[in-house]
Protein backbone atom coordinates (compact mmCIF):
# COMPACT_ATOMS: atom_id res chain seq x y z
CA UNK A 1 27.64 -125.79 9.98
CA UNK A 2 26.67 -129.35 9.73
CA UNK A 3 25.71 -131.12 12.57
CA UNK A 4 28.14 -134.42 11.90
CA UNK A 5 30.83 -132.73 10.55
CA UNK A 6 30.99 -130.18 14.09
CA UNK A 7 30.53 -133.88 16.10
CA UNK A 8 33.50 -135.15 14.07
CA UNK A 9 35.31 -132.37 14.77
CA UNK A 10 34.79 -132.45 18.69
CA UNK A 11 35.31 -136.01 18.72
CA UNK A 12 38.78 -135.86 17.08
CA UNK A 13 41.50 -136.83 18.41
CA UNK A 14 44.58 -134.10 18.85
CA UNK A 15 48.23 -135.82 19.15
CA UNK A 16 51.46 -133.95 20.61
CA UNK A 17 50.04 -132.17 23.44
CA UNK A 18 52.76 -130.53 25.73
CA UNK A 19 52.57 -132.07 29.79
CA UNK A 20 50.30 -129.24 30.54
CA UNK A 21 48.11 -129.47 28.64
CA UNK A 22 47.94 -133.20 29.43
CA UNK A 23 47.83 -132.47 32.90
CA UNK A 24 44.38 -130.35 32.44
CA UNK A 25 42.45 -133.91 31.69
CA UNK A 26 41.86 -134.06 35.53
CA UNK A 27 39.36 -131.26 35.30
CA UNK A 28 36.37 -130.94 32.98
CA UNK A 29 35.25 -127.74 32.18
CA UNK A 30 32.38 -126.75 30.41
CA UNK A 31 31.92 -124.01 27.82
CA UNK A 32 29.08 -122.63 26.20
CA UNK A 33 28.66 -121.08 22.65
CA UNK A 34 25.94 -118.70 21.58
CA UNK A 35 25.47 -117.76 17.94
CA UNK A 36 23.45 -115.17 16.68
CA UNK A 37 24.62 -116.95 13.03
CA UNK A 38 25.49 -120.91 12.48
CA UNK A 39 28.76 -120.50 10.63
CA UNK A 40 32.35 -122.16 10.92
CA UNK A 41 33.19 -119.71 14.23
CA UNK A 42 32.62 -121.97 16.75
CA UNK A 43 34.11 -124.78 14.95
CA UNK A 44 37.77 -122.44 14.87
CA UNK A 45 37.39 -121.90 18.75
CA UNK A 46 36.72 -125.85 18.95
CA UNK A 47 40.22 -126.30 17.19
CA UNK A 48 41.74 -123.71 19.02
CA UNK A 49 40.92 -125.66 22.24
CA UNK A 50 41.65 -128.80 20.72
CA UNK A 51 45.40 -127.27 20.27
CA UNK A 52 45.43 -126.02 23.85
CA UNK A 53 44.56 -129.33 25.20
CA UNK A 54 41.52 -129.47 25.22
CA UNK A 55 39.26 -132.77 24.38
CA UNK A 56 35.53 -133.19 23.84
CA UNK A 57 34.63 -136.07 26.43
CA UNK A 58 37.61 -136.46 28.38
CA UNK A 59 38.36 -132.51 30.27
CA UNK A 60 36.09 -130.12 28.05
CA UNK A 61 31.84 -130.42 27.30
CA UNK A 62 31.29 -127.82 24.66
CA UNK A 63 27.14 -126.56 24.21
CA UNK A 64 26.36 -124.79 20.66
CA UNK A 65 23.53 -123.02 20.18
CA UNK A 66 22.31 -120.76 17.64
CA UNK A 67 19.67 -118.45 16.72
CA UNK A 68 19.65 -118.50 13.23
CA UNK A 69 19.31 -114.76 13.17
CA UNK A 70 15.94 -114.80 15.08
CA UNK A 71 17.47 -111.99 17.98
CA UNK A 72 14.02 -112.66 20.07
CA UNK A 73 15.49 -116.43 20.74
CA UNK A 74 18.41 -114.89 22.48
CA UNK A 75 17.69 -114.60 25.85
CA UNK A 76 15.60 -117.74 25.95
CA UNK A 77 19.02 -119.45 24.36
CA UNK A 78 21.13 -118.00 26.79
CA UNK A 79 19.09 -118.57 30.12
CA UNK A 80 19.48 -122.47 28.61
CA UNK A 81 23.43 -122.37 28.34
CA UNK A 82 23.72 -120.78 31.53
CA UNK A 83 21.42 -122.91 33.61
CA UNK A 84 24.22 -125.57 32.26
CA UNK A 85 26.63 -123.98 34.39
CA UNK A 86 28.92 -122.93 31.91
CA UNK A 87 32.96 -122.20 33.24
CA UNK A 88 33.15 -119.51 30.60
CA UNK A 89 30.15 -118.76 27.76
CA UNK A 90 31.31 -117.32 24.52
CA UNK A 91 28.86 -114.99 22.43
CA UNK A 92 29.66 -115.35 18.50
CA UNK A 93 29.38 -112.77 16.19
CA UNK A 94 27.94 -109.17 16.60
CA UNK A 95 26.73 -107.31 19.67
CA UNK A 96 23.37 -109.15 20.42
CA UNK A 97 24.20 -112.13 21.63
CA UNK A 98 27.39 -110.56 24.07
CA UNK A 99 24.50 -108.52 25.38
CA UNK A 100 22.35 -111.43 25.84
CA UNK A 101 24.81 -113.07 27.34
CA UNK A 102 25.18 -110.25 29.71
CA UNK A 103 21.59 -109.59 30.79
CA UNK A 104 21.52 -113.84 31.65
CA UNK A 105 24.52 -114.02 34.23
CA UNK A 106 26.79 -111.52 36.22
CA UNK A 107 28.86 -114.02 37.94
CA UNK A 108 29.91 -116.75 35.05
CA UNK A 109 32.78 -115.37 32.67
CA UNK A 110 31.97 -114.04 29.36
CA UNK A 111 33.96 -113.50 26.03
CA UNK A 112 32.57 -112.24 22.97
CA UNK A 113 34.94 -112.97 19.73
CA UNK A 114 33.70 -110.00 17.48
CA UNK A 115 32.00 -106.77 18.78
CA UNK A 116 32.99 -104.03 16.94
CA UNK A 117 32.03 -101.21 19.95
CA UNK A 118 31.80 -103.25 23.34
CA UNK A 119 32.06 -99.84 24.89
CA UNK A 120 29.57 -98.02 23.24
CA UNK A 121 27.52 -101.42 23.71
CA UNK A 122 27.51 -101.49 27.71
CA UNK A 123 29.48 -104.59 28.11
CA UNK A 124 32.47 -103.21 29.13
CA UNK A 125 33.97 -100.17 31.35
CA UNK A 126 36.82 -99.65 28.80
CA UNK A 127 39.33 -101.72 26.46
CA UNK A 128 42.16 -101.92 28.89
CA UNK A 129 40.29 -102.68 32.10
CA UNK A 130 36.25 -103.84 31.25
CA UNK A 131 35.30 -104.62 34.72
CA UNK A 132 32.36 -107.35 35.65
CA UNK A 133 32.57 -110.76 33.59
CA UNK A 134 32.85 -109.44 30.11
CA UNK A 135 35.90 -109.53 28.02
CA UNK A 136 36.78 -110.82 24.33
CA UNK A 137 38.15 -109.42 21.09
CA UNK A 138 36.98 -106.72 19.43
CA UNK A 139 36.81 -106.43 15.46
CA UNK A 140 37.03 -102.43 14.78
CA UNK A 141 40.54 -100.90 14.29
CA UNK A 142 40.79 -97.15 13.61
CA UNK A 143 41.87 -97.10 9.98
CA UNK A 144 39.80 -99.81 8.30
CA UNK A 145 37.26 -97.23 7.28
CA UNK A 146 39.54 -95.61 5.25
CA UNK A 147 40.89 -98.11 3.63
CA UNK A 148 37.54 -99.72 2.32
CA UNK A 149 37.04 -96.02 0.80
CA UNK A 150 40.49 -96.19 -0.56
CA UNK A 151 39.59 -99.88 -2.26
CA UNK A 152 36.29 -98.17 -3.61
CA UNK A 153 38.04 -95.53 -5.28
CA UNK A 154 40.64 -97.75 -6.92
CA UNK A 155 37.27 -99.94 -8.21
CA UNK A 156 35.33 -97.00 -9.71
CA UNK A 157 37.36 -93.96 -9.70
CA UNK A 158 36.32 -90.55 -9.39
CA UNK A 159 34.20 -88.70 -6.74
CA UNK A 160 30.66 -90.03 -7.30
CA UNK A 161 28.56 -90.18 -4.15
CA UNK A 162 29.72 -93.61 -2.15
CA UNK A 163 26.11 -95.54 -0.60
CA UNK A 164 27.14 -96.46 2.89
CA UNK A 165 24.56 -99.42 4.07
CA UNK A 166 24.18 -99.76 7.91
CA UNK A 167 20.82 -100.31 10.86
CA UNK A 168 21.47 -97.77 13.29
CA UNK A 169 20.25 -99.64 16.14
CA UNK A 170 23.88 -100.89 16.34
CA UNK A 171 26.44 -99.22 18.46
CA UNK A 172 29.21 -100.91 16.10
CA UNK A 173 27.47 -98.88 13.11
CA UNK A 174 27.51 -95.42 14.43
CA UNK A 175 31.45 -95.65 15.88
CA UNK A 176 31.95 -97.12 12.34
CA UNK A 177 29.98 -94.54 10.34
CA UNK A 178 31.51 -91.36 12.34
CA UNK A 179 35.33 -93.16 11.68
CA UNK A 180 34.05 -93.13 7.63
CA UNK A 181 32.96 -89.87 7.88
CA UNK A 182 36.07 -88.36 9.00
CA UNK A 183 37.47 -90.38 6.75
CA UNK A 184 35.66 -89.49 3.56
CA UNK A 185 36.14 -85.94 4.92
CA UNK A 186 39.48 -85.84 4.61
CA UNK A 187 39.22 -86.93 0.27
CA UNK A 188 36.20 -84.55 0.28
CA UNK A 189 34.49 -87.96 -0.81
CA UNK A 190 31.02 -87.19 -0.75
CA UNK A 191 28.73 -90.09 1.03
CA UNK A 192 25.05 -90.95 1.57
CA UNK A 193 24.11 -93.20 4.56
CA UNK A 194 21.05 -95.72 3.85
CA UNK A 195 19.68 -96.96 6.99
CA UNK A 196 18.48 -100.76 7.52
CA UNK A 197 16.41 -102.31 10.29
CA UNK A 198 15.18 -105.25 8.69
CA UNK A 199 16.45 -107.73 5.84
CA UNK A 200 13.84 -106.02 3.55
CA UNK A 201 14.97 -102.95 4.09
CA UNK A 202 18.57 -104.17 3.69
CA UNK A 203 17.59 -105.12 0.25
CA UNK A 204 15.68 -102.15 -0.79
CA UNK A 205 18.64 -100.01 0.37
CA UNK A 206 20.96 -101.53 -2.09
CA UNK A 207 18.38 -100.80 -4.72
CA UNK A 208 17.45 -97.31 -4.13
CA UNK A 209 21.45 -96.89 -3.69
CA UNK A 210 22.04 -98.29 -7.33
CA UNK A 211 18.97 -96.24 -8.51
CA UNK A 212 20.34 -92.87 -6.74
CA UNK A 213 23.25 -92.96 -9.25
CA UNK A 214 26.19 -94.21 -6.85
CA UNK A 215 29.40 -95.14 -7.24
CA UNK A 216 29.62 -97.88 -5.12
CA UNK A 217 28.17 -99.12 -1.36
CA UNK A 218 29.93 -99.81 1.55
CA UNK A 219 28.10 -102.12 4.13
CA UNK A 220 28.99 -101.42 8.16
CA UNK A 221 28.37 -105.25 9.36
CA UNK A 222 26.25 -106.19 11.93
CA UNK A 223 24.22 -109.46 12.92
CA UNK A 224 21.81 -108.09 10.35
CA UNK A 225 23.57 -107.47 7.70
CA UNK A 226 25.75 -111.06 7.70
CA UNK A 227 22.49 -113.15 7.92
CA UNK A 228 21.18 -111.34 4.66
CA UNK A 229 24.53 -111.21 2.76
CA UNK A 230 23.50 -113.59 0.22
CA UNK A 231 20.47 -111.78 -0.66
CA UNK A 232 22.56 -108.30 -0.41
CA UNK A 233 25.41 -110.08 -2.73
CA UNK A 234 22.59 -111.33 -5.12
CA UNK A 235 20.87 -107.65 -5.62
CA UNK A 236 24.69 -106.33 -6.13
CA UNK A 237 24.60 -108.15 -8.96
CA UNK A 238 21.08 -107.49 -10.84
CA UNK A 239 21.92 -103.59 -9.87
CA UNK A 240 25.62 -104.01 -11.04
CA UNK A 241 26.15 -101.79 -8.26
CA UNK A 242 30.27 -102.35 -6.65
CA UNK A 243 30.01 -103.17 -2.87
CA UNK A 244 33.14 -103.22 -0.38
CA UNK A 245 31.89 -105.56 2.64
CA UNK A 246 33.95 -105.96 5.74
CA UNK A 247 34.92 -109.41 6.32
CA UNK A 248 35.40 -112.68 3.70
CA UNK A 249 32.03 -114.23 5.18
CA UNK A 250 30.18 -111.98 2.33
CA UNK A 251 32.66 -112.50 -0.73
CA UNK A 252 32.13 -116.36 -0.12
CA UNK A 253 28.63 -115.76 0.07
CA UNK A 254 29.22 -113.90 -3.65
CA UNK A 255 30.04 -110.88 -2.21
CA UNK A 256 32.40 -108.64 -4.98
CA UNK A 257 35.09 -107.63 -2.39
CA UNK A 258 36.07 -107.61 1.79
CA UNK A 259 38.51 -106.33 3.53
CA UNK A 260 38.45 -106.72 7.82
CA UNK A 261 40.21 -108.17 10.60
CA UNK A 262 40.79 -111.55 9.52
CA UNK A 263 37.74 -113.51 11.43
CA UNK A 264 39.56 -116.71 12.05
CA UNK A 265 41.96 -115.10 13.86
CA UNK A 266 40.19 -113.24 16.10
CA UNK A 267 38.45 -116.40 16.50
CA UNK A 268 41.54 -118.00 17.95
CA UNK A 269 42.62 -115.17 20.43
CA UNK A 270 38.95 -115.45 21.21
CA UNK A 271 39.67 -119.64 22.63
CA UNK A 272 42.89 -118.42 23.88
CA UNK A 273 40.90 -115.89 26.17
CA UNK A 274 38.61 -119.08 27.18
CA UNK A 275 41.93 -120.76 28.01
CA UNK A 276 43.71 -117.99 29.83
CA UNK A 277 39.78 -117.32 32.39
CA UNK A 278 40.10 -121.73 32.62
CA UNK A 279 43.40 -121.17 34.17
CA UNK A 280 42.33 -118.72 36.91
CA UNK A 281 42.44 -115.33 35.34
CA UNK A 282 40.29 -112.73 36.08
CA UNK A 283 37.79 -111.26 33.01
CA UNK A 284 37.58 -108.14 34.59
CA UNK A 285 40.96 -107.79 34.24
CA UNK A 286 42.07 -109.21 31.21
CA UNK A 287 41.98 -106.18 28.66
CA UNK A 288 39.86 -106.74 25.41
CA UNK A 289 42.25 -107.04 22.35
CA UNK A 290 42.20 -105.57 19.02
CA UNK A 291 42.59 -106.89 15.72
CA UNK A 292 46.08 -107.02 14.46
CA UNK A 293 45.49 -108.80 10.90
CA UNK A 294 43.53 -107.96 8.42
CA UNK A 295 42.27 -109.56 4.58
CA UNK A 296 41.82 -108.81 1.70
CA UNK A 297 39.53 -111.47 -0.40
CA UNK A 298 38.14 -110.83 -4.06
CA UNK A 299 35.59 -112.66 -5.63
CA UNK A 300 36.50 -112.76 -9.51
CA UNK A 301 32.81 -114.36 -10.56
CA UNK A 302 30.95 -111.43 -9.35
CA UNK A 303 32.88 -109.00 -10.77
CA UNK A 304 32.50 -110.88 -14.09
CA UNK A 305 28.89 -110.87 -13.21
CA UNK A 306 28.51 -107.12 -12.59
CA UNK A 307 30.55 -106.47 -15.46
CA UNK A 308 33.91 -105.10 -13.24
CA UNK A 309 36.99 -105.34 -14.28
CA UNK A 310 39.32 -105.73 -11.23
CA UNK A 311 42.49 -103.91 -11.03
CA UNK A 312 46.22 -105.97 -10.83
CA UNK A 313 47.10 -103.83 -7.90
CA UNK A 314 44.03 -104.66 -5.96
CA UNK A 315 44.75 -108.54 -7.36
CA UNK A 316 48.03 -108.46 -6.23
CA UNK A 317 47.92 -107.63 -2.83
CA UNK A 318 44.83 -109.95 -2.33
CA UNK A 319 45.21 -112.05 0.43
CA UNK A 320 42.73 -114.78 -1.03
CA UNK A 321 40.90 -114.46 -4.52
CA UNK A 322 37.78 -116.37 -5.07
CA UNK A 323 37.78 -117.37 -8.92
């Protein structure tokens, strides 16, 4: 994100607020925002606040920091926004920087806005009740795994071996993989796993997966994996190898095809959380949510550019196409 355009944005000026939100000028509160990736995340929660009544200078004081996918900054980046005295901090995408967030403060509210296994992740006790200062939105839902298999098959047809791309140091990954398992089980779609710790090895994997003779790859997002997705959507294309990715991030990046819980929305809930903890609610008890909507975004140059040509059905019930 660019520096002046996320200053302009802050500095904007929101008209129509109801009394309430009015009202909440008396009181400034401060929130703080750490990214594992810059991106346009923190600029939705910004809005999001902006629409609650919330107003750069005047009753909110909004800190952004990011890591730029360097995970060993985290805790260094988090001690800062907490020794700010944050009213609520809010950990961007992917598991790392919620648990950053967690190991720096057990008294100051947290919500993450996309962790796709806070459970399995320590941050929470369970979805309906977490417990301690955590809460947020999660981005896994039972039946997306299925689906992307479902919009592989309809792109290459047949029961070749499906690639599945994923670094198994992430608790999201292995809920995620065991949900595509028993999915694939139940198509008898045969699958080999390709395992990724580094953005080199990311890269290689989509190689040896094209090389291997697959069908097709599906990538299980993490931190990692969104901070190389250009490089991952670039190899797609030299390899002409079909990837399904799981959120819109990639197919703007160049990325052939994603379908996910629609980001900006979970983005949103994520600010309304913020608001809901700023009025007096308790994080503890405020049960994390999951997604409810979900996209579907094609991007028509690279299939031209791996040679693909993409079905009307799948075209038709795009929610966005990239052209």
């Amino acid at each position: 994100m660019r520096r002046r355009e996320f200053i302009a944005l802050l500095s904007g000026v929101t008209a129509g607020w109801p009394f309430e939100a009015r009202a909440q000028q008396s009181r400034s509160f401060r929130i703080g925002y750490l990214a594992f990736v810059a991106g346009k995340d923190s600029t939705i929660i910004v809005q999001r606040l902006q629409e609650l009544g919330y107003r750069q200078g005047e009753n909110l004081e909004f800190t952004y920091r990011s890591v730029d996918g360097r995970s060993e900054l985290l805790d260094s980046l988090a001690a800062e926004l907490i020794n700010a005295k944050p009213d609520v901090l809010v950990a961007g995408f992917g598991t790392l920087p919620a648990k950053a967030a967690k190991a720096a403060t057990s008294t100051i509210p947290i919500v993450f806005a996309s962790v796709g296994d806070p459970v399995g992740a320590g941050l929470i006790n369970s979805l309906n009740r977490p417990g301690g200062n955590v809460t947020g939105v999660t981005s896994e839902a039972s039946d997306v795994m299925g689906k992307r298999l479902q919009i592989l098959d309809e792109l290459v047809p047949g029961k070749r071996t499906v690639a599945v791309m994923m670094n198994p140091d992430t608790p999201f990954s292995l809920l995620a993989l065991r949900e595509l398992k028993a999915a694939a089980a139940e198509t008898a779609q045969p699958i080999q796993v390709f395992e990724a710790r580094s953005a080199d090895q990311v890269v290689a994997g989509v190689e040896t997966a094209a090389k291997a003779g697959a069908a097709g790859l599906l990538t299980l997002e993490d931190a990692l994996l969104v901070s190389t997705r250009r490089q991952i959507a670039e190899r797609a294309i030299t390899t002409r190898l079909p990837i399904v990715y799981g959120n819109r991030e990639f197919a703007e990046a160049g990325g052939l095809i994603s379908y996910g819980a629609d980001r900006r929305h979970l983005y949103r809930r994520a600010a309304e959380y913020v608001d809901m903890i700023l009025k007096g609610r308790n994080p503890a008890e405020l049960p994390v949510e999951q997604p409810t909507k979900f996209e579907l975004v094609i991007n028509l140059k690279a299939a031209k550019a791996i040679g693909l040509e993409m079905p009307n059905k799948l075209l038709a019930t795009a929610d966005d196409v990239i052209e």
